[in-house]
C-alpha atoms as a PDB file:
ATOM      1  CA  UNK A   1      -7.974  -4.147  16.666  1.00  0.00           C
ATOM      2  CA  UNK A   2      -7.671  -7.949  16.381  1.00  0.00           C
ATOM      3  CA  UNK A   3      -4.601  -9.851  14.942  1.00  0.00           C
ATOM      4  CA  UNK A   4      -5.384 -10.279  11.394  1.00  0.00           C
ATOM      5  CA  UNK A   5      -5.690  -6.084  11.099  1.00  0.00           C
ATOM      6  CA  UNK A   6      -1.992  -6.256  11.975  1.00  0.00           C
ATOM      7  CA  UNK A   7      -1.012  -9.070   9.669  1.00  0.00           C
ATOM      8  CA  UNK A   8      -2.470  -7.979   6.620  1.00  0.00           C
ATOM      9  CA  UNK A   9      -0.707  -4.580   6.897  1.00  0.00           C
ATOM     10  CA  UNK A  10       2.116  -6.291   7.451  1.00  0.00           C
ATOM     11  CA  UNK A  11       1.665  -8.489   4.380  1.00  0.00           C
ATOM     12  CA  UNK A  12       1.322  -5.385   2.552  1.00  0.00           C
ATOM     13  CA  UNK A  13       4.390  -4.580   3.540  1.00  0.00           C
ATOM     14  CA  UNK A  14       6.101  -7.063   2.230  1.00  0.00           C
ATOM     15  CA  UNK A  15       3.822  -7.007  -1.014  1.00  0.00           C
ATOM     16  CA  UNK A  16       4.920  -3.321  -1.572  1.00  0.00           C
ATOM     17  CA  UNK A  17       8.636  -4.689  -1.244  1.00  0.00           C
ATOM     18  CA  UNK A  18       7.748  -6.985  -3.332  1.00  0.00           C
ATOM     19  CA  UNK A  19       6.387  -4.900  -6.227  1.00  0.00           C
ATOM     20  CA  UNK A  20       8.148  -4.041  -9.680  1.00  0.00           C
ATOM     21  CA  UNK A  21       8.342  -0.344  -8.565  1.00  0.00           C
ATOM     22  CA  UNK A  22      10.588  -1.097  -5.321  1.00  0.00           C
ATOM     23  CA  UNK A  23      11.727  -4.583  -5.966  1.00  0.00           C
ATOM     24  CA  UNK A  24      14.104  -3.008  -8.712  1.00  0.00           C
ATOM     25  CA  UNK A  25      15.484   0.115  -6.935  1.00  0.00           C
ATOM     26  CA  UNK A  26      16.711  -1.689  -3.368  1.00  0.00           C
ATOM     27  CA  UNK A  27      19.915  -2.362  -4.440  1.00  0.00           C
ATOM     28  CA  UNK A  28      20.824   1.141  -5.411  1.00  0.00           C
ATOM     29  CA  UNK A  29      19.222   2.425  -1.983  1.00  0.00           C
ATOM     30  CA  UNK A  30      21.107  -0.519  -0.421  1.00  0.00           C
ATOM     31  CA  UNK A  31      24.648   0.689  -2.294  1.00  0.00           C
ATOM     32  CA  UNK A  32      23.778   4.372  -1.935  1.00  0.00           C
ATOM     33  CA  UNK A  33      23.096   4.224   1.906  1.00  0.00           C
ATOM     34  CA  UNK A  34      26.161   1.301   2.588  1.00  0.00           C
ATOM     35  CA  UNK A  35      28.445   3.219  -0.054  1.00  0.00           C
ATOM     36  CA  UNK A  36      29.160  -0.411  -0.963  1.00  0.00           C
ATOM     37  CA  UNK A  37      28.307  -1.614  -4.742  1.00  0.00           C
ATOM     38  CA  UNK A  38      26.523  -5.395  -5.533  1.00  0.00           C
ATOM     39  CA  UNK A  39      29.779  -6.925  -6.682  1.00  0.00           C
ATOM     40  CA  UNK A  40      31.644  -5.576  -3.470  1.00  0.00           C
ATOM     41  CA  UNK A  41      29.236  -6.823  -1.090  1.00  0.00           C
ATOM     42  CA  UNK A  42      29.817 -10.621  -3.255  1.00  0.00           C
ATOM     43  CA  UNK A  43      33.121 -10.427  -1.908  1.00  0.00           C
ATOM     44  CA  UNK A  44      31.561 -10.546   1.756  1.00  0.00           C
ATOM     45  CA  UNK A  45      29.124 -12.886   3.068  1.00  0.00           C
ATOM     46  CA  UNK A  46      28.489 -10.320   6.111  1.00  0.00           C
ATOM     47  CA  UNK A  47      28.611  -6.598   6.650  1.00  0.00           C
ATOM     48  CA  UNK A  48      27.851  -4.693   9.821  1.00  0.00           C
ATOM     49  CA  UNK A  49      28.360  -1.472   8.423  1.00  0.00           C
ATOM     50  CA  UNK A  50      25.467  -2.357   5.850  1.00  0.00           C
ATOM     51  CA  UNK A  51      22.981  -3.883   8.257  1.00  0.00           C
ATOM     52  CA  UNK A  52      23.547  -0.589  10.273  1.00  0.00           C
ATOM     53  CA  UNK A  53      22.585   1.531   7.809  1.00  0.00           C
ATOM     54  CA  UNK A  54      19.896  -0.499   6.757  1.00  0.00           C
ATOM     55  CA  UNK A  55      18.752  -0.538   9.889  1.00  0.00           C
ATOM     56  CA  UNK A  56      18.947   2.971   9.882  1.00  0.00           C
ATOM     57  CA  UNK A  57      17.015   3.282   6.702  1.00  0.00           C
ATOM     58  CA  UNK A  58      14.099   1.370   7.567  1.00  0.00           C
ATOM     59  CA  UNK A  59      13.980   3.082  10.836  1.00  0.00           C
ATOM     60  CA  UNK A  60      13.332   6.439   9.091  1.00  0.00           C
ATOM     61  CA  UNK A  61      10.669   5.793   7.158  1.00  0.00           C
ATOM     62  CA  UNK A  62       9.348   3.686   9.706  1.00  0.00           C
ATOM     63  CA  UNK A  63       9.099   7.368  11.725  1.00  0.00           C
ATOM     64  CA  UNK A  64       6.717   8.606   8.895  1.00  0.00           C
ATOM     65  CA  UNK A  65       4.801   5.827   8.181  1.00  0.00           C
ATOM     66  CA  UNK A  66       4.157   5.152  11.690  1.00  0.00           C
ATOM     67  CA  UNK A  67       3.170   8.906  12.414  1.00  0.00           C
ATOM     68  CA  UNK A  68       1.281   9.179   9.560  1.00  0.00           C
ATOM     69  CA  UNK A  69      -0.753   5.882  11.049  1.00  0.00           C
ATOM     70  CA  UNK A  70      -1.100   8.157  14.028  1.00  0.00           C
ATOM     71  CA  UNK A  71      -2.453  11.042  12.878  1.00  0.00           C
ATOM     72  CA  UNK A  72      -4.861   9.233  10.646  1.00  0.00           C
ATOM     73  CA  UNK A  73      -6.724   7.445  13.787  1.00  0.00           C
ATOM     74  CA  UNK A  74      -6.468  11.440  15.365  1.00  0.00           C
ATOM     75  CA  UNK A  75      -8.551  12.390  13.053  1.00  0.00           C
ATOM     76  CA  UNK A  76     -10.793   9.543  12.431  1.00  0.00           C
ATOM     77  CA  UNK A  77     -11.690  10.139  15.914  1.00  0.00           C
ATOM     78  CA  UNK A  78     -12.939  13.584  15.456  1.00  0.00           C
ATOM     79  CA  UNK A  79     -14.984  12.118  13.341  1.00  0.00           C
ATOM     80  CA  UNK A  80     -16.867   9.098  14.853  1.00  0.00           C
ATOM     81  CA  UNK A  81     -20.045  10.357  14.066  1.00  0.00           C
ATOM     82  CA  UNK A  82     -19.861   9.905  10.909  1.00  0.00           C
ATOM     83  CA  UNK A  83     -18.161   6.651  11.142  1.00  0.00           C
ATOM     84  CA  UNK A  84     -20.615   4.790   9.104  1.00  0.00           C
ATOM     85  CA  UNK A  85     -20.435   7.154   6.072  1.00  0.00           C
ATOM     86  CA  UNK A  86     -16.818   7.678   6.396  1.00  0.00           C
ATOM     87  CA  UNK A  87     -16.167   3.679   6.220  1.00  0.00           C
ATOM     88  CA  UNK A  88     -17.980   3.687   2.716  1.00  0.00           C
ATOM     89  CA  UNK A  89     -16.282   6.126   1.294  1.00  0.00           C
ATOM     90  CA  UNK A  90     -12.910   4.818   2.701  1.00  0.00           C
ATOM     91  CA  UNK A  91     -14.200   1.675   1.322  1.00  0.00           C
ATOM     92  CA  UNK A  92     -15.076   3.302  -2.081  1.00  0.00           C
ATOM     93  CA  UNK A  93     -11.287   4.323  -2.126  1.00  0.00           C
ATOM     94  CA  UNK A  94      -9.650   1.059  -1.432  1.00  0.00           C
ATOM     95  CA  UNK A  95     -11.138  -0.306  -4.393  1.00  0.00           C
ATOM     96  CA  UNK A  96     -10.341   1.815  -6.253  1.00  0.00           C
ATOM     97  CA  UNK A  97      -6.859   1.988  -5.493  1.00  0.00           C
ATOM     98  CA  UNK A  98      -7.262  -2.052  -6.005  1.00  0.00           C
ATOM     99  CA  UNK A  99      -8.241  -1.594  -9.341  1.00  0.00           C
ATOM    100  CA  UNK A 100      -5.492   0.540 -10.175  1.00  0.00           C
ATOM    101  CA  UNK A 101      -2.948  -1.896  -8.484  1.00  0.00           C
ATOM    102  CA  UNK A 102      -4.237  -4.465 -11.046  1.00  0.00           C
ATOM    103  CA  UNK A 103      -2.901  -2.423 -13.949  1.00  0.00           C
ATOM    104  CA  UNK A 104      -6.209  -3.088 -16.102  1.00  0.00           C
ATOM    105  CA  UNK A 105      -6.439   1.000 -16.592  1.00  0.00           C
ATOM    106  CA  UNK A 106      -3.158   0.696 -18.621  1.00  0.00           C
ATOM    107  CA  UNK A 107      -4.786  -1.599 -20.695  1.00  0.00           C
ATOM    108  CA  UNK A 108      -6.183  -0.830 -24.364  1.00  0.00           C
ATOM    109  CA  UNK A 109      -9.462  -1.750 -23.268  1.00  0.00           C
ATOM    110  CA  UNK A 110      -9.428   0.255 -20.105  1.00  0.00           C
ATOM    111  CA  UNK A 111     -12.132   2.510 -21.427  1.00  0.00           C
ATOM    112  CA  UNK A 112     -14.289  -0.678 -22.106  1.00  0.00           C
ATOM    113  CA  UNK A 113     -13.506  -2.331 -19.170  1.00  0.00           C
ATOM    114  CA  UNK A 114     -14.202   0.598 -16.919  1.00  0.00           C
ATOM    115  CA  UNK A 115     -17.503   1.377 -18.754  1.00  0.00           C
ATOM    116  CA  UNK A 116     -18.034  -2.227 -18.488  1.00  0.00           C
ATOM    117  CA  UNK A 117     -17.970  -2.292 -14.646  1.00  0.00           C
ATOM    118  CA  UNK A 118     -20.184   1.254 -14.554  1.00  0.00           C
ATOM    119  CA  UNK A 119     -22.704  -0.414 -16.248  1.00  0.00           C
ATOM    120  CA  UNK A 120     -23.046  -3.342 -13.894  1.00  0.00           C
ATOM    121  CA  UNK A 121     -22.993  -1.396 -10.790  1.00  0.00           C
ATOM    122  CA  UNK A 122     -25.730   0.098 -12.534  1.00  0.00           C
ATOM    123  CA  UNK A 123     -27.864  -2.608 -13.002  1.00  0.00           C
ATOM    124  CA  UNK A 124     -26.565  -3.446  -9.722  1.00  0.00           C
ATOM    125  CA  UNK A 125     -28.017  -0.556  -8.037  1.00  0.00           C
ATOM    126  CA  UNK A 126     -31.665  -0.865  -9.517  1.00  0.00           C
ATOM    127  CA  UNK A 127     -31.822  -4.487  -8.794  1.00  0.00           C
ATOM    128  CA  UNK A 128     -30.991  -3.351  -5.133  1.00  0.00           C
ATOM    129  CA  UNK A 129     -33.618  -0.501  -4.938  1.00  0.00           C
ATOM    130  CA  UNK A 130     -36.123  -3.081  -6.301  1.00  0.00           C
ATOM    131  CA  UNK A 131     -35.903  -5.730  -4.224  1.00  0.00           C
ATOM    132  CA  UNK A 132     -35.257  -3.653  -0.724  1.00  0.00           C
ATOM    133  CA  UNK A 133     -36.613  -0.319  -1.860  1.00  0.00           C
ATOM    134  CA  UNK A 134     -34.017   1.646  -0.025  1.00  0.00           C
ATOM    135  CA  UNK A 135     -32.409   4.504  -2.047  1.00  0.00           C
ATOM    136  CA  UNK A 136     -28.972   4.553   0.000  1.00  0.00           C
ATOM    137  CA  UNK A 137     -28.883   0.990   0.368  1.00  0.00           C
ATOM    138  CA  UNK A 138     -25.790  -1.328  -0.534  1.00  0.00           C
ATOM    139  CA  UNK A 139     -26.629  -0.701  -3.931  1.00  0.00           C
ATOM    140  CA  UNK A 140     -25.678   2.376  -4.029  1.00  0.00           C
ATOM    141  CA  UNK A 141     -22.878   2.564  -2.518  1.00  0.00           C
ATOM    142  CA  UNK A 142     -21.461   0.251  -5.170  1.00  0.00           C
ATOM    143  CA  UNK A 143     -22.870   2.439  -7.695  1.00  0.00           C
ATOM    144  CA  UNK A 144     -21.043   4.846  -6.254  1.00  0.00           C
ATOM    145  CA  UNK A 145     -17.741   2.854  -6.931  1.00  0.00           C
ATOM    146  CA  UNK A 146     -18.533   2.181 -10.763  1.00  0.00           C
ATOM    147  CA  UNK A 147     -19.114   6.231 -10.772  1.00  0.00           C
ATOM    148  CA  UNK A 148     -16.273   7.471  -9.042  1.00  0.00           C
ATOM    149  CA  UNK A 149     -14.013   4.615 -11.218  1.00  0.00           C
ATOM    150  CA  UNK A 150     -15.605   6.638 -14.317  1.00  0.00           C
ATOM    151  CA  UNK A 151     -14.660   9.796 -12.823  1.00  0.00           C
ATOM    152  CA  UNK A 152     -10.600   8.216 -11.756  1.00  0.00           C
ATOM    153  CA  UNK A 153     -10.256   6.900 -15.126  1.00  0.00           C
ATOM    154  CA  UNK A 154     -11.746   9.572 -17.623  1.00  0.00           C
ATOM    155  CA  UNK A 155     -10.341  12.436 -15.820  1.00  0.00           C
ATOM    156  CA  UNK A 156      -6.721  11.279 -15.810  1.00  0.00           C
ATOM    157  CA  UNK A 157      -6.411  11.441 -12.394  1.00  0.00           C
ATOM    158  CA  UNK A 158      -5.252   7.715 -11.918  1.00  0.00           C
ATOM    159  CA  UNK A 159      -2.054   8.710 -13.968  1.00  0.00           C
ATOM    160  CA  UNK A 160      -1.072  10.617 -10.969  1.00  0.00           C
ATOM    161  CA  UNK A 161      -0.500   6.935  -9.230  1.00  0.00           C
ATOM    162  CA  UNK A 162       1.846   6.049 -12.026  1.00  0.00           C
ATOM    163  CA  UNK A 163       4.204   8.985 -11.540  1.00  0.00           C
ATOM    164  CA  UNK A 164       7.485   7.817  -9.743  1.00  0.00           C
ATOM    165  CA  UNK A 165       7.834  10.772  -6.900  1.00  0.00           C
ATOM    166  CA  UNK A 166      10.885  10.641  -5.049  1.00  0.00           C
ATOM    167  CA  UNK A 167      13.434  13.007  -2.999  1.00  0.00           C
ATOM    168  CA  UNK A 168      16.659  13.496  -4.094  1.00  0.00           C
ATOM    169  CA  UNK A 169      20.136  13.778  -1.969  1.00  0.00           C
ATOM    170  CA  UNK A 170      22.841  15.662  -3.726  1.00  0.00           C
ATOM    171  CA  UNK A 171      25.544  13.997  -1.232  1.00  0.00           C
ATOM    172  CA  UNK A 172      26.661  10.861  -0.195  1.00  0.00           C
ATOM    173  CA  UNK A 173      25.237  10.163   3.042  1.00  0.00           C
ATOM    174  CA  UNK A 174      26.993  10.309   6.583  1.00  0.00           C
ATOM    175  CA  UNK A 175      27.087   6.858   7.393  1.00  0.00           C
ATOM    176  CA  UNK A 176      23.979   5.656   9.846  1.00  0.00           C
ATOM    177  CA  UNK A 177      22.649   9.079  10.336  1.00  0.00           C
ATOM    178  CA  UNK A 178      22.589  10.167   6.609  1.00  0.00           C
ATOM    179  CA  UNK A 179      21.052   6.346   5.733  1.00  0.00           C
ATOM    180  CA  UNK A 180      18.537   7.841   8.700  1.00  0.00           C
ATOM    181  CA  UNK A 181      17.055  10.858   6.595  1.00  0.00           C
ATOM    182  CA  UNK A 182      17.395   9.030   3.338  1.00  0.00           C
ATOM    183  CA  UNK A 183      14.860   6.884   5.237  1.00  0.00           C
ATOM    184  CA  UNK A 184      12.473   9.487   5.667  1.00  0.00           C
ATOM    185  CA  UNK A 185      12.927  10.936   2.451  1.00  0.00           C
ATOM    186  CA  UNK A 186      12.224   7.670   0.718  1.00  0.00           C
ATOM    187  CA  UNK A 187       9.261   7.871   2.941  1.00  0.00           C
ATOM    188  CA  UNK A 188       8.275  11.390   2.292  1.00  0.00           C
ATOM    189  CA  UNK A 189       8.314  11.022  -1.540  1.00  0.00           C
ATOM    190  CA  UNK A 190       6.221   7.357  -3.041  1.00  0.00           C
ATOM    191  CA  UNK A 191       6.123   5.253  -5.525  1.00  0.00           C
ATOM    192  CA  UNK A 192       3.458   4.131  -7.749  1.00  0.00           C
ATOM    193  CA  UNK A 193       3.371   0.667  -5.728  1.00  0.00           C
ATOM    194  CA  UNK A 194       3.490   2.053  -2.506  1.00  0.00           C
ATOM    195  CA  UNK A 195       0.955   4.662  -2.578  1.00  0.00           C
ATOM    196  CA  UNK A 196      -2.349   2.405  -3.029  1.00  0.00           C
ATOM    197  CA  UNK A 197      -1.568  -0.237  -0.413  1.00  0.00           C
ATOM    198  CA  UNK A 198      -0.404   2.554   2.089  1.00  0.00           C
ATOM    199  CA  UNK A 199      -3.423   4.661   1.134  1.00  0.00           C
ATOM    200  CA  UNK A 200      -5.678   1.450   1.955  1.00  0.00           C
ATOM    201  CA  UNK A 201      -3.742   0.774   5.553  1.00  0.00           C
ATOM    202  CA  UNK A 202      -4.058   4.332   6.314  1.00  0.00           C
ATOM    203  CA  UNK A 203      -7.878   4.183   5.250  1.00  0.00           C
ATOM    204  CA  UNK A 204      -8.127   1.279   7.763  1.00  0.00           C
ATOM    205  CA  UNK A 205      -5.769   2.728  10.539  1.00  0.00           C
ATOM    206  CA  UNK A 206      -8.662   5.760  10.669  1.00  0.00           C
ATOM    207  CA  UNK A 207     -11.230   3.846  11.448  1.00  0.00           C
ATOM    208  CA  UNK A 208      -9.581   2.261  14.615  1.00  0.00           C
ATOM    209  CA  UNK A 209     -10.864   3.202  18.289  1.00  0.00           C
ATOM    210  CA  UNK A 210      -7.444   4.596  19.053  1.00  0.00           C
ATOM    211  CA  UNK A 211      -4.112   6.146  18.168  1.00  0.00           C
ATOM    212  CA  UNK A 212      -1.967   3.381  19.421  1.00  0.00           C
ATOM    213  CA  UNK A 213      -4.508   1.164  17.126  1.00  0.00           C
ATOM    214  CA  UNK A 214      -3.619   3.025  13.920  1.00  0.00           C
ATOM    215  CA  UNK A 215       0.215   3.661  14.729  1.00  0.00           C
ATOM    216  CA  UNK A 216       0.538  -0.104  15.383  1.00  0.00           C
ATOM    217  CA  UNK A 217      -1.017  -0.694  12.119  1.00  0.00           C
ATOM    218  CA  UNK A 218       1.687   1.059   9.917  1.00  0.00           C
ATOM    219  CA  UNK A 219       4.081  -0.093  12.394  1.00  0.00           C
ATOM    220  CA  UNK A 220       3.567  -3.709  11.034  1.00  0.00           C
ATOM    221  CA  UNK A 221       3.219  -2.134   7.536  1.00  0.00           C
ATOM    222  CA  UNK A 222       6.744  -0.970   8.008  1.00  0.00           C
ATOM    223  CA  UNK A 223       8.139  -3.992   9.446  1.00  0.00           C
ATOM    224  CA  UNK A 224       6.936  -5.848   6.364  1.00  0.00           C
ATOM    225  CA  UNK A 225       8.452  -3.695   3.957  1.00  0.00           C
ATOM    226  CA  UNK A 226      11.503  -2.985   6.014  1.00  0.00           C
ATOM    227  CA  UNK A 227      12.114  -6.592   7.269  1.00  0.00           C
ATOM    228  CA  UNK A 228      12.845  -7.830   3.843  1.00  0.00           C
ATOM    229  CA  UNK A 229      15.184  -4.796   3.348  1.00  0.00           C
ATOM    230  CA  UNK A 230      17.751  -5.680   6.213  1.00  0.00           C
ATOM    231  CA  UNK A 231      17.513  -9.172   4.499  1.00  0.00           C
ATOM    232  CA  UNK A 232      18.494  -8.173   1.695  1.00  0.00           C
ATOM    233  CA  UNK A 233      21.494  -5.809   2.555  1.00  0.00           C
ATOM    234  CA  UNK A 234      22.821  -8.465   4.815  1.00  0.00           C
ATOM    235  CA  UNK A 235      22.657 -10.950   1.466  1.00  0.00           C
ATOM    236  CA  UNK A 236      22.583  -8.694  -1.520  1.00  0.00           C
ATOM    237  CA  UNK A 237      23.827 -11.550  -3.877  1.00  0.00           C
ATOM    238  CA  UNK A 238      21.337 -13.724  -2.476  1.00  0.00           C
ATOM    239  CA  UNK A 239      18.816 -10.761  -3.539  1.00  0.00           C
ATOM    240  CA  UNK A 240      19.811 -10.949  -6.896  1.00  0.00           C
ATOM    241  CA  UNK A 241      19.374 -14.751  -7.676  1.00  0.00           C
ATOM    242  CA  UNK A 242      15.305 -14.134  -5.863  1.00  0.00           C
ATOM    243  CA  UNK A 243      15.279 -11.074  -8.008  1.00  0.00           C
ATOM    244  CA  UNK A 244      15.683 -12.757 -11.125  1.00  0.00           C
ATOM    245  CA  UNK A 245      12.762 -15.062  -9.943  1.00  0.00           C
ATOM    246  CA  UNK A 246      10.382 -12.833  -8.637  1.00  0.00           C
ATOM    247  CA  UNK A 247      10.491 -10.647 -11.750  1.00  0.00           C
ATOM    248  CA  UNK A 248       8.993 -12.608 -13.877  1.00  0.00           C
ATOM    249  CA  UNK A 249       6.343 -12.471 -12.233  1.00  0.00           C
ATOM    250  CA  UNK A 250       5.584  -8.893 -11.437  1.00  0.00           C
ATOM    251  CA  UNK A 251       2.323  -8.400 -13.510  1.00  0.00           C
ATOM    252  CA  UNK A 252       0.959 -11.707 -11.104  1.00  0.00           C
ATOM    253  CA  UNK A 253       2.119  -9.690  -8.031  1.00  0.00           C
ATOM    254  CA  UNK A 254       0.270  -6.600  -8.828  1.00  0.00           C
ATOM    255  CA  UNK A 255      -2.601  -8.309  -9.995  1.00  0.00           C
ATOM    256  CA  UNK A 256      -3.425 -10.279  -7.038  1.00  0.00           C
ATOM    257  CA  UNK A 257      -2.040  -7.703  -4.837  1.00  0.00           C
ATOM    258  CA  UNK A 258      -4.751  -5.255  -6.589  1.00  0.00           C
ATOM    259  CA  UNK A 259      -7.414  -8.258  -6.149  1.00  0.00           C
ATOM    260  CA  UNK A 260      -6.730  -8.349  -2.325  1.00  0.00           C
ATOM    261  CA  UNK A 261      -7.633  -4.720  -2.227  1.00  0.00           C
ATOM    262  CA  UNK A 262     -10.483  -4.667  -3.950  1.00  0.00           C
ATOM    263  CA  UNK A 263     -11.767  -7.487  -1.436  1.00  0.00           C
ATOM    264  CA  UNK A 264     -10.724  -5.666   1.545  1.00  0.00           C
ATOM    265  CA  UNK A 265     -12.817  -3.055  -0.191  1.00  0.00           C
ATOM    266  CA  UNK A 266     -16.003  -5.137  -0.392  1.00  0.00           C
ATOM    267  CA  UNK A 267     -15.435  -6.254   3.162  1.00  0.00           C
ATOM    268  CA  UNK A 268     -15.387  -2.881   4.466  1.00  0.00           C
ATOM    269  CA  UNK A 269     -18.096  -1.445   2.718  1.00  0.00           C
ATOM    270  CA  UNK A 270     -20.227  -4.531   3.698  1.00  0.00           C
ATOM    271  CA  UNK A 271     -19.412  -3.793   7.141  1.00  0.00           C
ATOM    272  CA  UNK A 272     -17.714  -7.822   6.961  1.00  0.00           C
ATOM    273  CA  UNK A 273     -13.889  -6.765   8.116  1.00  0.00           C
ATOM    274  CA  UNK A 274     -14.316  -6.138  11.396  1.00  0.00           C
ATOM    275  CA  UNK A 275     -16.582  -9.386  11.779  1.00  0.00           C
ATOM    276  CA  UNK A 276     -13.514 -11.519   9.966  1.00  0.00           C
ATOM    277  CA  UNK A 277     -11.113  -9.538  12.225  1.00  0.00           C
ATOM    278  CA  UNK A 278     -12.597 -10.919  15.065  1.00  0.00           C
ATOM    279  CA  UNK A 279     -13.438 -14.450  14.228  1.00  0.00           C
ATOM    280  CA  UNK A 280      -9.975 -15.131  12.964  1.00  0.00           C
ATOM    281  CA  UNK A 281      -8.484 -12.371  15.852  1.00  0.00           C
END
């Protein structure tokens, strides 16, 4: 696993953090873990009791992404044999996901759009078969993509991505320890910005040689999402004057975020990743 594995799941860490599904919601996890509002923490420039339980937080859901990572390289091993196949289909996945991150199937011309793209891959396809006459060439595999897009879209299933699933604590938490499992609850349930860059990462993490590979991977992925957390309870007013920024923004973020994705797809179904990952590494 070279370097640049590591920092892009890191920068999709802080690209989740970042998006206008998690952005919004950290100060209530921030006054809900700290039992300290926005305008209280204004009255101090510096908490420890907050940056503990922040701490805490990030920690727990650090646990689950991290073993998550884990148990996706586990089983990618199992199945090395069918490394090749499993890389396109992982591949197939990411871009999808990509495409949803973009927010175009929201759009009133969705239906065109997605139509659109099965058309092309298409065309696509039979100008592959003709020049290299191979039936399971590149070509299809792409055709593949503008099929199973067709399938996401007309099905409904992508709406699933747009639900907000989450875990709910009836009690105030217990200082570090409660801000601990409210980690790993915020972990257990997802968000609709969350799920298709950790989805991708966890795509990638099963493909890597070993376990310590793929826990590493959401490790980083973690780091970048729970980095900018800690920052943010140790400065919450500071948060709000970048929040006011950044939100203006938010369709950008997802839209390039959902671009990146899609060309990590390409790049993995081209077999081009690991060869980047190691010139760059």
């Amino acid at each position: 696993m070279e370097n640049i594995t590591v920092l892009a799941a890191f920068l999709g860490g802080i690209l989740a953090f970042l998006s206008p599904c998690v952005l919004p919601i950290i100060p209530g996890y921030i006054a809900y873990i700290s039992g300290i509002t926005a305008s209280g923490q204004q009255e101090k420039t510096f908490d420890w009791n907050v940056i503990i339980s922040a701490v805490a937080f990030v920690i727990g859901f650090s646990i689950v992404f991290t073993s998550l990572g884990a148990a996706s390289t586990f089983v990618g091993q199992f199945l090395q044999e069918y490394k090749a196949i499993i890389s396109k289909i992982a591949a197939i996945v990411v871009i999808l996901l990509g495409i949803h991150f973009t927010g175009i199937l929201q759009s009133e011309k969705a239906k065109q759009i997605v139509g659109l793209i099965l058309g092309l891959t298409l065309l696509f396809y039979g100008y592959d078969y003709y020049t290299s006459k191979e039936i399971f060439g590149t070509g299809f595999y792409v055709f593949l993509v503008g099929v199973a897009l067709a399938l996401f879209y007309f099905t409904g299933i992508y709406k699933i991505l747009y639900e907000q699933k989450t875990t709910e604590v009836k009690k105030k938490p217990p200082g570090p320890i409660g801000a601990f499992l409210v980690g790993i609850a915020f972990a257990l349930g997802w968000t609709p910005c969350i799920g298709p860059i950790l989805g991708a990462i966890l795509l990638i993490a099963s493909q890597q040689e070993t376990v310590a590979q793929g826990t590493i991977l959401l490790l980083a992925f973690s780091m970048g999402l729970g980095i900018p957390f800690i920052l943010t309870a140790a400065a919450i007013n500071v948060f709000f004057k970048f929040f006011n920024v950044v939100r203006k923004y938010f369709v950008v973020i997802e839209f390039i975020g959902g671009i990146l994705l899609i060309l990590i797809g390409i790049l993995l179904m081209t077999g081009n990743f690991e060869k980047i990952s190691s010139m760059l590494g």
